[in-house]
N, C-alpha and C. Protein backbone atom coordinates (compact mmCIF):
# COMPACT_ATOMS: atom_id res chain seq x y z
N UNK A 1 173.57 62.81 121.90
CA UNK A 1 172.24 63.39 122.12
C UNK A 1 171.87 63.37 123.61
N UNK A 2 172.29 62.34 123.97
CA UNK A 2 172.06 62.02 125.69
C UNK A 2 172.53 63.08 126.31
N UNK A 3 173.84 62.87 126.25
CA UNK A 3 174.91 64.28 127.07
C UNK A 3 174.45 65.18 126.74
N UNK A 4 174.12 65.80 125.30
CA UNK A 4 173.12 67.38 125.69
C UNK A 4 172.08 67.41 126.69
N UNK A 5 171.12 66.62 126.61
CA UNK A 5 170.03 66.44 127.47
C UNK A 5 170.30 66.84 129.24
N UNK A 6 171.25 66.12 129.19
CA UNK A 6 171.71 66.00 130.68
C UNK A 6 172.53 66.96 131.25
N UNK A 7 173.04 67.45 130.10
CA UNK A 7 173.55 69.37 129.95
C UNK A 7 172.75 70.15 130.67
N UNK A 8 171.67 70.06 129.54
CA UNK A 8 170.55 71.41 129.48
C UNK A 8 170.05 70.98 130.77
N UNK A 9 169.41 69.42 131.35
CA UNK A 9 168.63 69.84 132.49
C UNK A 9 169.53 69.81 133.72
N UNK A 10 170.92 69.52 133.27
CA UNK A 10 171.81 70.48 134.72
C UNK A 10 171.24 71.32 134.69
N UNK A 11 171.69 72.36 133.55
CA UNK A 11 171.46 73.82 133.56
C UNK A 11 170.50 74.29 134.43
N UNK A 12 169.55 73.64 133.86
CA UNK A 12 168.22 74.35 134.62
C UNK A 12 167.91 74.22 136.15
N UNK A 13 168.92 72.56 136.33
CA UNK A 13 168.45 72.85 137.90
C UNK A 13 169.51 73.25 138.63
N UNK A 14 170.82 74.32 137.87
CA UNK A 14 171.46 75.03 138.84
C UNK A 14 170.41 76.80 138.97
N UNK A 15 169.59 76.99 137.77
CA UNK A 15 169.28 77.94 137.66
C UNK A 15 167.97 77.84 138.78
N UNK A 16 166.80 76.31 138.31
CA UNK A 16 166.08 76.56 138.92
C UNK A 16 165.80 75.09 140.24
N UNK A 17 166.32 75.44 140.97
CA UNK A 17 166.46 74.03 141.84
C UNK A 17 165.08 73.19 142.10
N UNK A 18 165.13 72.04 142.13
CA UNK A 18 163.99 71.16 141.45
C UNK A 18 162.78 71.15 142.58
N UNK A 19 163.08 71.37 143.78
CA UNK A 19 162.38 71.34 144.98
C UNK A 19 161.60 72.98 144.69
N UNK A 20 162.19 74.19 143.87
CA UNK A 20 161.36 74.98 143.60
C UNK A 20 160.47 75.19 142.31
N UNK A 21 160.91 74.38 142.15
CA UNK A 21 160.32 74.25 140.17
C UNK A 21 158.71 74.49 140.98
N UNK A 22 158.20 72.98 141.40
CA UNK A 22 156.74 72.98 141.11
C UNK A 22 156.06 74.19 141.73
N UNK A 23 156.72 74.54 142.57
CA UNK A 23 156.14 76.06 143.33
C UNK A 23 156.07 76.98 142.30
N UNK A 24 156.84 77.15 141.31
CA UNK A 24 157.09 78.34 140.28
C UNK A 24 156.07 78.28 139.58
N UNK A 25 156.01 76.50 139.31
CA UNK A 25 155.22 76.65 138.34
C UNK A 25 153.31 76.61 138.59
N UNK A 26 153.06 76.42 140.04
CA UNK A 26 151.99 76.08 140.88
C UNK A 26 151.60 78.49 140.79
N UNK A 27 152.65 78.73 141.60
CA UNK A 27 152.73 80.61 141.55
C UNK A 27 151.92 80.73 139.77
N UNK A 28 152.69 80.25 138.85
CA UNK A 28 152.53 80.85 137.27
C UNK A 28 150.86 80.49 137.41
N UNK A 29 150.64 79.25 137.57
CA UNK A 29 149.14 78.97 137.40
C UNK A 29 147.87 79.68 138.22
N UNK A 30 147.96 79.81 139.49
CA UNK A 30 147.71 80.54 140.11
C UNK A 30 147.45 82.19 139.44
N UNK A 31 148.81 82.85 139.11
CA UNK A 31 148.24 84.66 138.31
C UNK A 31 147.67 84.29 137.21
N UNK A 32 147.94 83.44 136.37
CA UNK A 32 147.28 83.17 134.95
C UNK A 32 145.60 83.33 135.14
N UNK A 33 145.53 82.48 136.19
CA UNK A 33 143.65 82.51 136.70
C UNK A 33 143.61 83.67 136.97
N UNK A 34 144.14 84.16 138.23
CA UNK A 34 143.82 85.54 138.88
C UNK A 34 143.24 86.48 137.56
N UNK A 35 144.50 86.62 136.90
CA UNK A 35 144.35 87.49 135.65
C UNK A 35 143.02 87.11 134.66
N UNK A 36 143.22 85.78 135.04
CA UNK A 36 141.24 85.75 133.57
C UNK A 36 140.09 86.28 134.95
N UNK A 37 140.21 85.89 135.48
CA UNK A 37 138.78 86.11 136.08
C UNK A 37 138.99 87.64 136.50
N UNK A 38 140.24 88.35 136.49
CA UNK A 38 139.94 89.99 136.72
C UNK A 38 139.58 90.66 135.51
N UNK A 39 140.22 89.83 134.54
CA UNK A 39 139.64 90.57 132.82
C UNK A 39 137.95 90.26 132.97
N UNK A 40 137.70 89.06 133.50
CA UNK A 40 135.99 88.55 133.30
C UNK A 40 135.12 90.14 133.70
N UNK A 41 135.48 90.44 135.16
CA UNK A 41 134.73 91.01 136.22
C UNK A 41 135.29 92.82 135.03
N UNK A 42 136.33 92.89 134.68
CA UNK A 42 136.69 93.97 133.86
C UNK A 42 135.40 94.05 132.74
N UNK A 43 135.90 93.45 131.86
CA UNK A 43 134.87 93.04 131.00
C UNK A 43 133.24 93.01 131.04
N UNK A 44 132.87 92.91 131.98
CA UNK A 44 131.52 92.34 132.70
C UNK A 44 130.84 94.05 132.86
N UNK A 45 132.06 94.52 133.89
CA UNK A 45 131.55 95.82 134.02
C UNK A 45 132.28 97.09 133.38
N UNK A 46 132.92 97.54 132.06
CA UNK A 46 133.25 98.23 131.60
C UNK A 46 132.63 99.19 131.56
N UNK A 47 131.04 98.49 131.00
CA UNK A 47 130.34 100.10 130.79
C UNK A 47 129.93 100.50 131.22
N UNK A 48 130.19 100.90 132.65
CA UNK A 48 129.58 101.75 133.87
C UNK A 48 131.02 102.83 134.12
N UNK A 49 130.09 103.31 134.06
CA UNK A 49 131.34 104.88 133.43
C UNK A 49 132.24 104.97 134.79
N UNK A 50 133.46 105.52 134.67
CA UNK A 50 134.53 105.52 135.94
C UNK A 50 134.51 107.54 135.52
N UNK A 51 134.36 108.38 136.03
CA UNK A 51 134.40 109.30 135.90
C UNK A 51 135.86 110.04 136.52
N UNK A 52 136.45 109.25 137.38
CA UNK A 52 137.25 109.70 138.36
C UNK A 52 138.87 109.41 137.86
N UNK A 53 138.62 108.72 136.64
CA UNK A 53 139.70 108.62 135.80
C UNK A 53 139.98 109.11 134.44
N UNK A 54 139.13 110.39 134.59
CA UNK A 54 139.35 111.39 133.49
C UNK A 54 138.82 112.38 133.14
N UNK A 55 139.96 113.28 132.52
CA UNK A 55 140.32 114.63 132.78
C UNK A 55 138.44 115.08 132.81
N UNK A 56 138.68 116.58 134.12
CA UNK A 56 137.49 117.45 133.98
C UNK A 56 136.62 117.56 132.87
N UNK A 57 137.19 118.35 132.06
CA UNK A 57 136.51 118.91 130.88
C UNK A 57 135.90 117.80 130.24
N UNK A 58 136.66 116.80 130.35
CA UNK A 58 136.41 115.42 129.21
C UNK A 58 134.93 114.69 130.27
N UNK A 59 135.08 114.66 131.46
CA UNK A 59 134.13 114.29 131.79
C UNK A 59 133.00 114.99 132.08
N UNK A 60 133.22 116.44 131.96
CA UNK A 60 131.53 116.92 131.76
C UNK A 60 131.36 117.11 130.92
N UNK A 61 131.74 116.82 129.32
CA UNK A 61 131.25 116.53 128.40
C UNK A 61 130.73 115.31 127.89
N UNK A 62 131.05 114.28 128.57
CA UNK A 62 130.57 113.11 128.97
C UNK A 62 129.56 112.93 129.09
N UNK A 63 129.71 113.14 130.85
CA UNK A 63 128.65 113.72 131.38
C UNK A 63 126.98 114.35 130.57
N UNK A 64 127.66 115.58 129.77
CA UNK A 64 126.43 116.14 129.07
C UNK A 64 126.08 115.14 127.97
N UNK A 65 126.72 114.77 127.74
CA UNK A 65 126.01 114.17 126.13
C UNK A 65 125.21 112.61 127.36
N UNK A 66 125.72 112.12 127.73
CA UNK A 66 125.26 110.89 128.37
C UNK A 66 123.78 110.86 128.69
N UNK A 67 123.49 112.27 129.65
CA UNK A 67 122.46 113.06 130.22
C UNK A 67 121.35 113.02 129.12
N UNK A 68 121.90 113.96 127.98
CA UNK A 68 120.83 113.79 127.14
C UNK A 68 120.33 113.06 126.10
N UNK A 69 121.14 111.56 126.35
CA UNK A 69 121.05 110.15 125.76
C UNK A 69 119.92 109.94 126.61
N UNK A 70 120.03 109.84 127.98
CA UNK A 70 119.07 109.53 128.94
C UNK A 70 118.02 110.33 128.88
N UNK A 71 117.53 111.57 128.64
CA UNK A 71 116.65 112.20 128.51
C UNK A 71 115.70 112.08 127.40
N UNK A 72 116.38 111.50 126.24
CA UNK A 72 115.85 111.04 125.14
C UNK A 72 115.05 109.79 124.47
N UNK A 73 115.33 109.20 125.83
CA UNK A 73 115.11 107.49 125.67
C UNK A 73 113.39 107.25 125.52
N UNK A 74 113.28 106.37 125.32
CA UNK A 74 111.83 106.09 125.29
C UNK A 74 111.53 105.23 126.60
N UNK A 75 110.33 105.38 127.10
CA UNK A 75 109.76 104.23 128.27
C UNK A 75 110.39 102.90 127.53
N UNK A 76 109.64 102.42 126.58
CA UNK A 76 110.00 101.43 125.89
C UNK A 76 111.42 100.86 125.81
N UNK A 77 112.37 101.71 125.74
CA UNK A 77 114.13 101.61 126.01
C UNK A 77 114.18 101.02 127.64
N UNK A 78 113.82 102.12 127.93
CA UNK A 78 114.04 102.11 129.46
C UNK A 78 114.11 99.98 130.10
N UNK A 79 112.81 100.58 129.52
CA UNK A 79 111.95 98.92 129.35
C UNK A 79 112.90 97.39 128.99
N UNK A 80 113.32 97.91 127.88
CA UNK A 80 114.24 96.49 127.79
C UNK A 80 115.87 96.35 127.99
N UNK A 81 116.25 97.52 128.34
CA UNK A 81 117.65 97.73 129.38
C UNK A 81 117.30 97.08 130.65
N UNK A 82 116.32 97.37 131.62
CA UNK A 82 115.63 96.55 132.85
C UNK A 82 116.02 95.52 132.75
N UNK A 83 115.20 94.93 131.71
CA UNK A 83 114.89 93.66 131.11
C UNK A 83 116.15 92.76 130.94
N UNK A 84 116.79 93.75 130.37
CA UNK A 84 117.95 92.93 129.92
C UNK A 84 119.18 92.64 130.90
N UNK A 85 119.42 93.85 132.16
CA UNK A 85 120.42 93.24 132.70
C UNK A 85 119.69 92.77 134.09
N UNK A 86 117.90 92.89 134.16
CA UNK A 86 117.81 92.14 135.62
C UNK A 86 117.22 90.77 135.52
N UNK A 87 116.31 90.73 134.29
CA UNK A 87 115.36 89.19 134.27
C UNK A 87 115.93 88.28 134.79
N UNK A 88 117.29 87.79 135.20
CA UNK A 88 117.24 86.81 135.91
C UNK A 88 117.70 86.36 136.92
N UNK A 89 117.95 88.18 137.84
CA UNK A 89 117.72 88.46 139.48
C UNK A 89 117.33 87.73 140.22
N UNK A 90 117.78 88.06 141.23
CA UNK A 90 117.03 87.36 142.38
C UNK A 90 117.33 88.75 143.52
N UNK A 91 115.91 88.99 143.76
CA UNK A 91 115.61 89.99 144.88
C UNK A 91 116.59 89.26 145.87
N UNK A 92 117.14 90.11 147.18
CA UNK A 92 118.21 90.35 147.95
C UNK A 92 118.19 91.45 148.96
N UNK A 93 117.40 91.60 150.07
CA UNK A 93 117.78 93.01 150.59
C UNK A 93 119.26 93.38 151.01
N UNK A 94 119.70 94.15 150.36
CA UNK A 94 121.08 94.70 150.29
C UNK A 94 121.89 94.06 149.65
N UNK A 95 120.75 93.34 148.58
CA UNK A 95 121.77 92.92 147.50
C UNK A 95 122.41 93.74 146.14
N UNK A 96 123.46 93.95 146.58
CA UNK A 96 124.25 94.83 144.92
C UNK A 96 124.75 94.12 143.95
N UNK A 97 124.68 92.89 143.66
CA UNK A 97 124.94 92.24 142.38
C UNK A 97 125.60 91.52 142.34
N UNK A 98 126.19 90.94 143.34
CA UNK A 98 127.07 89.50 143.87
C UNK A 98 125.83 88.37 144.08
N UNK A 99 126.33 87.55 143.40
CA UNK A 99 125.84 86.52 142.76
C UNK A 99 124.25 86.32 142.20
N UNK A 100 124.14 87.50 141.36
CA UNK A 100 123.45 88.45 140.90
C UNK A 100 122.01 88.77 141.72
N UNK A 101 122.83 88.79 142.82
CA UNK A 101 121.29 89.46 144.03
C UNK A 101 121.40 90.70 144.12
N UNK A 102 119.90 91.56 143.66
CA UNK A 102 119.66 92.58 143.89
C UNK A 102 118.70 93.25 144.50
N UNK A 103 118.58 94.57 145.38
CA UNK A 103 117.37 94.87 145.70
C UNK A 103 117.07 95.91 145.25
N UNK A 104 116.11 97.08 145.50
CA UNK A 104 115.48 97.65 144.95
C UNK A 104 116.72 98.84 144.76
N UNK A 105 116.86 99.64 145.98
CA UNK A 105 118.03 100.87 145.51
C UNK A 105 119.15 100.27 145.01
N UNK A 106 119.74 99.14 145.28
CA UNK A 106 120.87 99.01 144.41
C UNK A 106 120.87 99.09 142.93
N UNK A 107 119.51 98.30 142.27
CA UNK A 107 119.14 97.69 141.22
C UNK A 107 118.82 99.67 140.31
N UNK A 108 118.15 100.41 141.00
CA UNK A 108 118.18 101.51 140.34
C UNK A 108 119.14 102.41 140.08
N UNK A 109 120.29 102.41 141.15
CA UNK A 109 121.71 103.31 141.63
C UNK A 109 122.36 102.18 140.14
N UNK A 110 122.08 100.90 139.71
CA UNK A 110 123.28 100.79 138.60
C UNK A 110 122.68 100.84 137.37
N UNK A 111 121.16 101.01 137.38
CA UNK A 111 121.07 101.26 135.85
C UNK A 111 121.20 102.44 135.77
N UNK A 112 121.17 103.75 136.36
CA UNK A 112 121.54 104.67 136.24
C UNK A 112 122.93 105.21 135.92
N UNK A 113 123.90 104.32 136.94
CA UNK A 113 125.20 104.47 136.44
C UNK A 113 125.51 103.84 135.21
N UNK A 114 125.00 102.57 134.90
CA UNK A 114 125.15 102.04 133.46
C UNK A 114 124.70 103.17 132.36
N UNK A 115 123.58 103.96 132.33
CA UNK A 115 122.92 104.94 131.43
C UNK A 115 124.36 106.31 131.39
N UNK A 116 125.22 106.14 132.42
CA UNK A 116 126.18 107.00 132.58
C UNK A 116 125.94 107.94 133.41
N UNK A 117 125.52 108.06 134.82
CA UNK A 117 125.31 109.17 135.97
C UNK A 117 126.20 108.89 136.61
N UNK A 118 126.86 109.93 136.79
CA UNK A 118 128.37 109.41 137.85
C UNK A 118 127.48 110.39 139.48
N UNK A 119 126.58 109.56 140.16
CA UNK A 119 125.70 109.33 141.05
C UNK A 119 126.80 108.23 141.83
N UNK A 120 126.82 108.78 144.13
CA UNK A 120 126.71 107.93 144.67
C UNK A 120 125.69 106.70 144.45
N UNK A 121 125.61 105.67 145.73
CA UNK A 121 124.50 104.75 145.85
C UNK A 121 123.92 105.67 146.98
N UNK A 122 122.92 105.29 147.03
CA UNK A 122 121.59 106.19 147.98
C UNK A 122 120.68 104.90 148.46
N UNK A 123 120.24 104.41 149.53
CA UNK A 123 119.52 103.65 149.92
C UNK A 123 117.87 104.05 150.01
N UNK A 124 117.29 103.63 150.10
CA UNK A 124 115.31 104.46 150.38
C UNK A 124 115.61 104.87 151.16
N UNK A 125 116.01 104.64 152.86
CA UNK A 125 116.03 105.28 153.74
C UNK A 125 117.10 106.51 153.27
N UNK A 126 117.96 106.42 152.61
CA UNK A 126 118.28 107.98 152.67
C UNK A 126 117.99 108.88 151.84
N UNK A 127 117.29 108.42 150.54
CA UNK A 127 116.56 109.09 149.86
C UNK A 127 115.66 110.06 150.57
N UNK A 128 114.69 108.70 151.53
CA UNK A 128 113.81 109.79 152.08
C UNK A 128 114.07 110.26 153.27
N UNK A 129 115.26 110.60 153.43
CA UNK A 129 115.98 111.15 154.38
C UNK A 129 115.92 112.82 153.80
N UNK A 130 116.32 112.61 152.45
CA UNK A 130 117.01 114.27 151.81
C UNK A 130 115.42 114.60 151.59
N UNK A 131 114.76 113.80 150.98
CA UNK A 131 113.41 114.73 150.64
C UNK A 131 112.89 115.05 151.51
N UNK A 132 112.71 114.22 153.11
CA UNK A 132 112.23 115.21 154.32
C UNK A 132 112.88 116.62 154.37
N UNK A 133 114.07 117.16 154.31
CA UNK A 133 115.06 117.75 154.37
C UNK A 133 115.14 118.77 153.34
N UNK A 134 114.21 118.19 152.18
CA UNK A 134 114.41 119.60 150.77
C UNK A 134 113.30 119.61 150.45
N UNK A 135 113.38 120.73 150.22
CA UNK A 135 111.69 121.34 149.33
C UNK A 135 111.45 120.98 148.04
N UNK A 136 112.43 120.72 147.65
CA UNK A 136 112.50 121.16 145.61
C UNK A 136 112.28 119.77 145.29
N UNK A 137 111.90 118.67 146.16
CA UNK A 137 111.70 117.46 144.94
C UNK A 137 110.13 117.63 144.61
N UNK A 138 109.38 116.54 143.53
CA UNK A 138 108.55 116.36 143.07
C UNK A 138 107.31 116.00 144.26
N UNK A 139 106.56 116.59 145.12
CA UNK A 139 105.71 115.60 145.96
C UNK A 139 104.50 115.23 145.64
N UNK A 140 103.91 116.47 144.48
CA UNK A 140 103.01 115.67 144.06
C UNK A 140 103.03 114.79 142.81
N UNK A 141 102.37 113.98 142.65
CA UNK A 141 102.53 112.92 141.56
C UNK A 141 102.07 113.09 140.31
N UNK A 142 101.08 114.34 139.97
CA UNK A 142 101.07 115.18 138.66
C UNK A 142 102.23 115.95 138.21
N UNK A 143 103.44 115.86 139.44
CA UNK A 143 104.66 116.59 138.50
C UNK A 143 105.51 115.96 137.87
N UNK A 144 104.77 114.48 138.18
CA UNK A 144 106.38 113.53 138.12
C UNK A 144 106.85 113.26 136.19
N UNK A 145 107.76 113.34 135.95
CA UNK A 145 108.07 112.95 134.81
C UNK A 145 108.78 111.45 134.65
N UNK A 146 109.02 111.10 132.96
CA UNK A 146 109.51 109.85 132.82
C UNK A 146 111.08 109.81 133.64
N UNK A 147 111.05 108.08 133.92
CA UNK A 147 112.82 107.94 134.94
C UNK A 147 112.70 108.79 135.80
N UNK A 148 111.87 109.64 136.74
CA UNK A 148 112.16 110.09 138.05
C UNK A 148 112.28 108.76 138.63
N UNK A 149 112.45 109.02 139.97
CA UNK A 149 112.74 107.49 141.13
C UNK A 149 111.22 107.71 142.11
N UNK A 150 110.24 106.66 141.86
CA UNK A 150 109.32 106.82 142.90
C UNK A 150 109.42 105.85 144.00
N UNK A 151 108.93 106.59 145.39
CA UNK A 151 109.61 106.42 146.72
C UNK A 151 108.06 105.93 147.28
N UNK A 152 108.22 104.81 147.73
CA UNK A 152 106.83 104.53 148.22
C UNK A 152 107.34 104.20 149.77
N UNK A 153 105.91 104.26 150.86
CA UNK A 153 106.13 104.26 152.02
C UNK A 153 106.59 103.45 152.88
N UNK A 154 106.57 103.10 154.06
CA UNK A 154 107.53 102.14 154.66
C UNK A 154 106.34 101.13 154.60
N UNK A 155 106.96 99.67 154.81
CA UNK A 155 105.64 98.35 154.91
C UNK A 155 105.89 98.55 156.70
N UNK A 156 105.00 97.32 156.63
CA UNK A 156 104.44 96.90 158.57
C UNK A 156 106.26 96.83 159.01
N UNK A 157 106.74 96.32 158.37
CA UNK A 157 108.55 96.17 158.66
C UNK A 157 109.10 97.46 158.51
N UNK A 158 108.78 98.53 158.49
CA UNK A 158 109.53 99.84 158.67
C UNK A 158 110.32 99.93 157.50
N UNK A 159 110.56 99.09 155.83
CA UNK A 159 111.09 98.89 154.97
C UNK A 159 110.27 99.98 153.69
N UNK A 160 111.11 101.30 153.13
CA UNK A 160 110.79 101.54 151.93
C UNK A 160 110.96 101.25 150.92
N UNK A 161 110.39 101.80 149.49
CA UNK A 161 110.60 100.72 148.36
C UNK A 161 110.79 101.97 147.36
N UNK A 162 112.03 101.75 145.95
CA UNK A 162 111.70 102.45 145.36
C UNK A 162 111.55 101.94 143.89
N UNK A 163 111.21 102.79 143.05
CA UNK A 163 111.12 102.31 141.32
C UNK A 163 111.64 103.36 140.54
N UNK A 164 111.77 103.39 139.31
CA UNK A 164 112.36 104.12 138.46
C UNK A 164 110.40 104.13 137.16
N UNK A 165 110.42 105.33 137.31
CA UNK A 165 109.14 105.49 136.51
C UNK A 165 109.81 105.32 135.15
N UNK A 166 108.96 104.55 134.12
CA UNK A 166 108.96 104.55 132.98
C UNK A 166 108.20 104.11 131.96
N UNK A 167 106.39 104.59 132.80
CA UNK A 167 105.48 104.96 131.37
C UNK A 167 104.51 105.61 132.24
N UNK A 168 103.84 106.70 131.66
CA UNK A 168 102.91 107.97 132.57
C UNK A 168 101.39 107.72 131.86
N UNK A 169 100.80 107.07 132.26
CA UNK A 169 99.33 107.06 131.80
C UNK A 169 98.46 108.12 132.37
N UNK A 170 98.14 109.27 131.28
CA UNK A 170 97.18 110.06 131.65
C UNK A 170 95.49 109.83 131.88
N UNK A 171 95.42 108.57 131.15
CA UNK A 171 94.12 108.03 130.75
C UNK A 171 93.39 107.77 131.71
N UNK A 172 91.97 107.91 132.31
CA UNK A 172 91.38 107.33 133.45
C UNK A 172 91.33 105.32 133.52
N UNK A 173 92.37 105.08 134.24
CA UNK A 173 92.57 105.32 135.87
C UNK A 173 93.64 105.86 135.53
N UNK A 174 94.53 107.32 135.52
CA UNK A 174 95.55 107.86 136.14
C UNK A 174 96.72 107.08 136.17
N UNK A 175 97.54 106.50 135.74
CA UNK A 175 98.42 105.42 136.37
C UNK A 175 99.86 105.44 136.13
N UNK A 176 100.80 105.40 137.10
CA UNK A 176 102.24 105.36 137.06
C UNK A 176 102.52 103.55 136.62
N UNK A 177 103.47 103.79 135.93
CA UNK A 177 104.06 102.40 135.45
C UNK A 177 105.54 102.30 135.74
N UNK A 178 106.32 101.95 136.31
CA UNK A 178 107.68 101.93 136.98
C UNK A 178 108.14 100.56 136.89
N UNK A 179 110.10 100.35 136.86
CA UNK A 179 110.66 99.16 137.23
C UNK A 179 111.00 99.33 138.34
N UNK A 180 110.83 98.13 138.69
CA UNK A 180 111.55 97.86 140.47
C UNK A 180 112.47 96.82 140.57
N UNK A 181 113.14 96.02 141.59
CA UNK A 181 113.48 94.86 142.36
C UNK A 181 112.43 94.21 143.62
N UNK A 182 112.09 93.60 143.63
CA UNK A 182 110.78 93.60 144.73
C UNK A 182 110.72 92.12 145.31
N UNK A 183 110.85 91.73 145.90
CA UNK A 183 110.88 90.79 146.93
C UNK A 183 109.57 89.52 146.08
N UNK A 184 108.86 90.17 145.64
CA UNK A 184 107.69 88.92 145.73
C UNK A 184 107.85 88.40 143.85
N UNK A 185 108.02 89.40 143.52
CA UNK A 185 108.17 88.85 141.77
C UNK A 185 109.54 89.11 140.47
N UNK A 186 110.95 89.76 141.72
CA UNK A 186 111.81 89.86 141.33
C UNK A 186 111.97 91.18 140.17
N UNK A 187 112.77 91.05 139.31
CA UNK A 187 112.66 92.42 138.59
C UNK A 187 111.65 92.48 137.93
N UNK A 188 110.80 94.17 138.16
CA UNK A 188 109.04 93.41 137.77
C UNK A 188 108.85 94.75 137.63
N UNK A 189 107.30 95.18 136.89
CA UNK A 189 107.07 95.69 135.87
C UNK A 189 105.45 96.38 137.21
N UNK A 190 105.38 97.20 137.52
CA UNK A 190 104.49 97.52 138.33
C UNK A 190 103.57 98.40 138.00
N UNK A 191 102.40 98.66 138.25
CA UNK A 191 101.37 99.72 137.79
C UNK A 191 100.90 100.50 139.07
N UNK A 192 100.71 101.87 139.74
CA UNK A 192 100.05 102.47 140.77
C UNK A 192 99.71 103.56 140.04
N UNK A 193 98.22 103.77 140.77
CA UNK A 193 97.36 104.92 140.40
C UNK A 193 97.80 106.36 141.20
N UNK A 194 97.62 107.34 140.86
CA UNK A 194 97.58 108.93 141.06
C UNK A 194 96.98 109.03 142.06
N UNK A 195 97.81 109.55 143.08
CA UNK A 195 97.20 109.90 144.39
C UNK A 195 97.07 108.68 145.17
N UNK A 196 98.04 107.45 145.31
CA UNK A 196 98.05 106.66 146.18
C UNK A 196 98.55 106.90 147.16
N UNK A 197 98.13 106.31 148.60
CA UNK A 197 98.73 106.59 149.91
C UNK A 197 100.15 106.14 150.27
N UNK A 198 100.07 104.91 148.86
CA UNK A 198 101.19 104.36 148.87
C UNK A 198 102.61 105.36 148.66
N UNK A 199 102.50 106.27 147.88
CA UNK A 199 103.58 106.84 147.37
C UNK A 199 103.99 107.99 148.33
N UNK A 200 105.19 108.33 148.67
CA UNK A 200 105.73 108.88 149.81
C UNK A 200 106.04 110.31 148.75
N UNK A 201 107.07 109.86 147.59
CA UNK A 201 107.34 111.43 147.00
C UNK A 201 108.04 110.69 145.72
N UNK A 202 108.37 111.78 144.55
CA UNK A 202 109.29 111.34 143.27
C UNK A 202 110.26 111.76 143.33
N UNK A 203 111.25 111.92 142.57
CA UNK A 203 112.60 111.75 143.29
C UNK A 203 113.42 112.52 141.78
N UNK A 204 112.86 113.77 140.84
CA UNK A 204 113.65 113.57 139.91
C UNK A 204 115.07 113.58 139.69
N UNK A 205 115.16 113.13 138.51
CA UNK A 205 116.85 112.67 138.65
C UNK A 205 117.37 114.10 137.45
N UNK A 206 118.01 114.94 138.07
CA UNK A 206 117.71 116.27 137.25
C UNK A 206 119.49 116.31 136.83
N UNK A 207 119.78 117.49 135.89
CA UNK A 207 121.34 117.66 135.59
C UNK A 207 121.90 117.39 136.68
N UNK A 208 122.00 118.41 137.45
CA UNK A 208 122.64 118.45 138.83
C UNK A 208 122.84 117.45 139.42
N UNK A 209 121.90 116.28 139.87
CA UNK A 209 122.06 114.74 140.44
C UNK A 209 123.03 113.74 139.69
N UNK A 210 122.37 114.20 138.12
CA UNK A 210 122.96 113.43 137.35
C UNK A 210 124.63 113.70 137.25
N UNK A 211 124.89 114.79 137.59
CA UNK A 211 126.95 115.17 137.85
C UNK A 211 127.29 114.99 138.85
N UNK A 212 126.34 114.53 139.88
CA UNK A 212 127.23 114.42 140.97
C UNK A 212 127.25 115.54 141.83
N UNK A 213 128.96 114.59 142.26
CA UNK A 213 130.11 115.95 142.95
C UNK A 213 131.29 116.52 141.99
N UNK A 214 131.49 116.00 140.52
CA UNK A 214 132.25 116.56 139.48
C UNK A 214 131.90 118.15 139.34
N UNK A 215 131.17 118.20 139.52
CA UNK A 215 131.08 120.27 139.74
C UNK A 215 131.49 120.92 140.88
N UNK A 216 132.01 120.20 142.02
CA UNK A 216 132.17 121.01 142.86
C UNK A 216 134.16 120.56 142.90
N UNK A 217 134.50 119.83 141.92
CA UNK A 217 135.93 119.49 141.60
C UNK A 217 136.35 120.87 141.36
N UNK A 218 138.13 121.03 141.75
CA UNK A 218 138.53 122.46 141.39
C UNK A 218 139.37 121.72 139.96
C-alpha cells in the first residue's frame, strides 16, 4: 500500500514539480473568485438591455414593444421601480452606481435603460446644452407629459438638476410630482408648481430618443 502511495506522488511531482504546485493551486483560487464575483456584477446587471449584441430587426422589435411597456406604465409603477432600485442610495455628484452612489443624471440615464431605452448617458449640462440648440422640446410646462425628464436651473454653484416626472396634478395648486437623486434627501419624491422659475425646460423622452442611434445602423 505504501509503495503505491509513493508511486502516485512520484508521479505527480514529475508531472507537477512541488515548488509549483502551490502557485497552481494559489492561480486556481484566484479565477474561481474572479469568476463568482463577474457572474455577481453579470447577474446584478442583466436586465439592462445590451442592444449591441443583437441582430437589427430583433432589436427594434425590442425596442418597440419595450417603448410601449414604458408608455403604459402607471405614475404609481414608475413610483416603486424608483423605489426599489434607489431607496438606499447615497447621492454622489457623478456618481453612477459604484458603491451604490448616485446622482441625479446618472440615476435617470439607468432607470431608463433598465425600462429598456438603448439611450447614451447625457449629463444636465448637456441636456441643456441640446435644448438651447433645438426647438422641438417641451418648454412650456402645460405640455409636459408623464416620464418626460424635468430640467431645473442652475443653483448659486452653476449646478443643474434633473427629475423624471411621474404624477401631473391638474388640481389648483397646478403641480408636477417627479423622482430625482438630490443631494439633501437622497432618492426623493419631489413636488413643483406650474410656472416655476425654477424649471429651465422638459425633456420628452419620445420614440426616437428612446432608439437611440439603432436607426441610423445600416
Amino acid at each position: 500500500m505504501n509503495k503505491d502511495i509513493n508511486i502516485k506522488k512520484y508521479t505527480i511531482d514529475l508531472l507537477i514539480p512541488k515548488k509549483y504546485f502551490n502557485i497552481l493551486i494559489l492561480t486556481f483560487l484566484i479565477l474561481t473568485l474572479s469568476s463568482s464575483v463577474g457572474s455577481f456584477f453579470y447577474f446584478k446587471y442583466r436586465d439592462v438591455y445590451s442592444y449591441n449584441e443583437m441582430k437589427r430587426e430583433d432589436a427594434i422589435n425590442k425596442l418597440q414593444e419595450t417603448y410601449n411597456n414604458f408608455k403604459s406604465m402607471t405614475g404609481k409603477e414608475f413610483h416603486n421601480l424608483w423605489n426599489e432600485n434607489f431607496h438606499e442610495a447615497v447621492y454622489s455628484l457623478g456618481g453612477n452606481g459604484d458603491g451604490n452612489k448616485w446622482d441625479c443624471s446618472n440615476s435617470a440615464c439607468y432607470i431608463l435603460k433598465l425600462l429598456g431605452a438603448n439611450i447614451p448617458y447625457s449629463s444636465t449640462k448637456d441636456l441643456m446644452k441640446i435644448l438651447t440648440e433645438k426647438s422641438w422640446y417641451r418648454a412650456r410646462v402645460n405640455d409636459c407629459r408623464l416620464f418626460d425628464i424635468i430640467l431645473f436651473n442652475k443653483d448659486s454653484a452653476g449646478i443643474g438638476h434633473m427629475g423624471i416626472i411621474e404624477r401631473i396634478d391638474l388640481d389648483s395648486p397646478k403641480q408636477l410630482k417627479y423622482c430625482d437623486m438630490n443631494a439633501t434627501s437622497g432618492a426623493g419624491y419631489q413636488s413643483i408648481q406650474f410656472g416655476s422659475s425654477r424649471i429651465y425646460a422638459v425633456y420628452p423622452i419620445t420614440m426616437e430618443i428612446w432608439f437611440g442611434d439603432l436607426l441610423k445602423r445600416e
